[in-house]
C-alpha atoms as a PDB file:
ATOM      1  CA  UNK A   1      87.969 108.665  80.353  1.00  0.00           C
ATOM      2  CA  UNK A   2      90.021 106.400  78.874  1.00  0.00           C
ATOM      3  CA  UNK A   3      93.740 104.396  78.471  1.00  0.00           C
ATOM      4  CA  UNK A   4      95.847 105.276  75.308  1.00  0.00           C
ATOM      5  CA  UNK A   5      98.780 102.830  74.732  1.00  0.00           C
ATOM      6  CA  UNK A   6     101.452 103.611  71.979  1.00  0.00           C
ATOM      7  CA  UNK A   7     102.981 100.424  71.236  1.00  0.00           C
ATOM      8  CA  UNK A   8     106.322  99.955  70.323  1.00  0.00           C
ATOM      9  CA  UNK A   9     106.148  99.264  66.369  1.00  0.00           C
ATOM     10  CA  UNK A  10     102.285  99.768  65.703  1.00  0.00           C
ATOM     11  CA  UNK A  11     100.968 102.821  64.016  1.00  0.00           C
ATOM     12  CA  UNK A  12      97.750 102.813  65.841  1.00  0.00           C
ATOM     13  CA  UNK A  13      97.333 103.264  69.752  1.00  0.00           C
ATOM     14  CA  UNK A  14      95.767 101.003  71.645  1.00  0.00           C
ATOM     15  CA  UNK A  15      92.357 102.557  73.440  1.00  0.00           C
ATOM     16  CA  UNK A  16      90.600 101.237  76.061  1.00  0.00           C
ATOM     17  CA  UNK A  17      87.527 103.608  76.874  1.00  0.00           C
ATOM     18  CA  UNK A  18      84.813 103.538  80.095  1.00  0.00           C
ATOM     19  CA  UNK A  19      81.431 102.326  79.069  1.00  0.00           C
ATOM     20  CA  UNK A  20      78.066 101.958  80.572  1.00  0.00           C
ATOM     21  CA  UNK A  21      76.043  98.758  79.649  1.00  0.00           C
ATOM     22  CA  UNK A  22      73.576  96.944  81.083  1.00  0.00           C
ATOM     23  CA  UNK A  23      73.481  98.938  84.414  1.00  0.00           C
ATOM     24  CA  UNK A  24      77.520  97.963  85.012  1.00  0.00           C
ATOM     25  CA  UNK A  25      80.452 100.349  84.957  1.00  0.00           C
ATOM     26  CA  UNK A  26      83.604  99.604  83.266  1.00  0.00           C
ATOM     27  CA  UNK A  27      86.790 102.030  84.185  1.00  0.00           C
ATOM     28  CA  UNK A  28      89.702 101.907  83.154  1.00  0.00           C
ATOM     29  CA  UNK A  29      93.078 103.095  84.667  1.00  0.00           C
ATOM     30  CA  UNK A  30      96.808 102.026  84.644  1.00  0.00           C
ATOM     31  CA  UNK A  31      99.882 101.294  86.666  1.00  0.00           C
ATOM     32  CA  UNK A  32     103.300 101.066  85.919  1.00  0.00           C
ATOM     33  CA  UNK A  33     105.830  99.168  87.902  1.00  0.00           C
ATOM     34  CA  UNK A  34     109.329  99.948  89.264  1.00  0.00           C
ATOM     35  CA  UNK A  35     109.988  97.337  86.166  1.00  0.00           C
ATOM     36  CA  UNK A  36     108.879  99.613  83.724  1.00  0.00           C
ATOM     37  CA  UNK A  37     105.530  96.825  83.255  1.00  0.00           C
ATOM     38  CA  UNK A  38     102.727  98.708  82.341  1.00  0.00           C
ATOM     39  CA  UNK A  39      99.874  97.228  83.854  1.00  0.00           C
ATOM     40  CA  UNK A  40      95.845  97.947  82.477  1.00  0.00           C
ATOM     41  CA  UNK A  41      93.495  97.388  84.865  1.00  0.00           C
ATOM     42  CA  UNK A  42      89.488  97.125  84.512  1.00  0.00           C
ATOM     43  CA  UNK A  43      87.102  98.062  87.161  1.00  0.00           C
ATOM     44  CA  UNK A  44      83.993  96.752  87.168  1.00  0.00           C
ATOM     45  CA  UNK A  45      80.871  98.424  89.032  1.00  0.00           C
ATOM     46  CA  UNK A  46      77.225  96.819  88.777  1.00  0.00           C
ATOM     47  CA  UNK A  47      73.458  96.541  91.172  1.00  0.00           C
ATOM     48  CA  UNK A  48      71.862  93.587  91.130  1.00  0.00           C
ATOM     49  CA  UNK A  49      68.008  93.348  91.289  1.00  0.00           C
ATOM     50  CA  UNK A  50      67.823  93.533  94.685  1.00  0.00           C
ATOM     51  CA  UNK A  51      69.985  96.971  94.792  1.00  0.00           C
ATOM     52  CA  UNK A  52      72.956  95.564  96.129  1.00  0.00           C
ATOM     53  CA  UNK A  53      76.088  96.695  94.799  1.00  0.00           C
ATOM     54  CA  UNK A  54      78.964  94.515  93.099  1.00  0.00           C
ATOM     55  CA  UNK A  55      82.383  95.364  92.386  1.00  0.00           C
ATOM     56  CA  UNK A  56      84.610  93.828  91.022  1.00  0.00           C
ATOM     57  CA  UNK A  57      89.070  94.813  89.889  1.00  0.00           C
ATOM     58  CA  UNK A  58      90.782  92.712  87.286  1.00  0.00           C
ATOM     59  CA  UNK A  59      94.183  93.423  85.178  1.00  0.00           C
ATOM     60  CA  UNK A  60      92.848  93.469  81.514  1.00  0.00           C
ATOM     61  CA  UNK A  61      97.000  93.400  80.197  1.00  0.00           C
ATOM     62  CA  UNK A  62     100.456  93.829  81.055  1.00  0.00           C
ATOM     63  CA  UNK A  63     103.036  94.975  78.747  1.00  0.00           C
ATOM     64  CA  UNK A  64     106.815  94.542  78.873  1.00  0.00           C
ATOM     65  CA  UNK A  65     109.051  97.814  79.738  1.00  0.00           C
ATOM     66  CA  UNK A  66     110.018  96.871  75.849  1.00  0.00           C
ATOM     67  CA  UNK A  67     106.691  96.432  74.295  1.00  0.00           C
ATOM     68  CA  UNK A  68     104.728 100.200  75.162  1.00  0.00           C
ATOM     69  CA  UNK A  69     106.707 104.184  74.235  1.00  0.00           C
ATOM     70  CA  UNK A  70     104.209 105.862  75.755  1.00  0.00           C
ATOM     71  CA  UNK A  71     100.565 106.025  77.927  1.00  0.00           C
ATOM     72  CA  UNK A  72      97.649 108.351  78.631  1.00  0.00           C
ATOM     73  CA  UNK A  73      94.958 108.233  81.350  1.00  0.00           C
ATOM     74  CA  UNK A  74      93.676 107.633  84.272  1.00  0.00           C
ATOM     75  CA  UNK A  75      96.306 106.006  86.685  1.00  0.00           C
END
């Protein structure tokens, strides 16, 4: 899956896409606050050499309630 962020002003959207490398798992998903802040957030997924599992959560951006028109994606 992915994010899709239309930005206010800029022809092309902004796309940020799960991957697989190196054995870790990136998703991505977003929030949006009573604010109107849009929020992308990472989630990171990964097994270390002795099979035990890390993971990890991190906000990748925030945008403004005046910045972003419109989003698509996991949320």
């Amino acid at each position: 899956m992915a994010v899709v962020v239309r930005l206010i002003g800029v022809a092309e959207a902004v796309v940020w896409r799960d991957e697989v490398s190196d054995g870790e798992t990136l998703r991505f998903f977003y929030e949006l606050r009573e604010s109107g802040a849009l929020l992308v957030h990472v989630r990171s997924r990964a097994v270390d050499e002795d099979g035990h599992v890390r993971e990890r959560q991190r906000v990748e951006v925030v945008y403004g309630p005046a910045a972003w028109a419109e989003v698509r994606g996991d949320h």
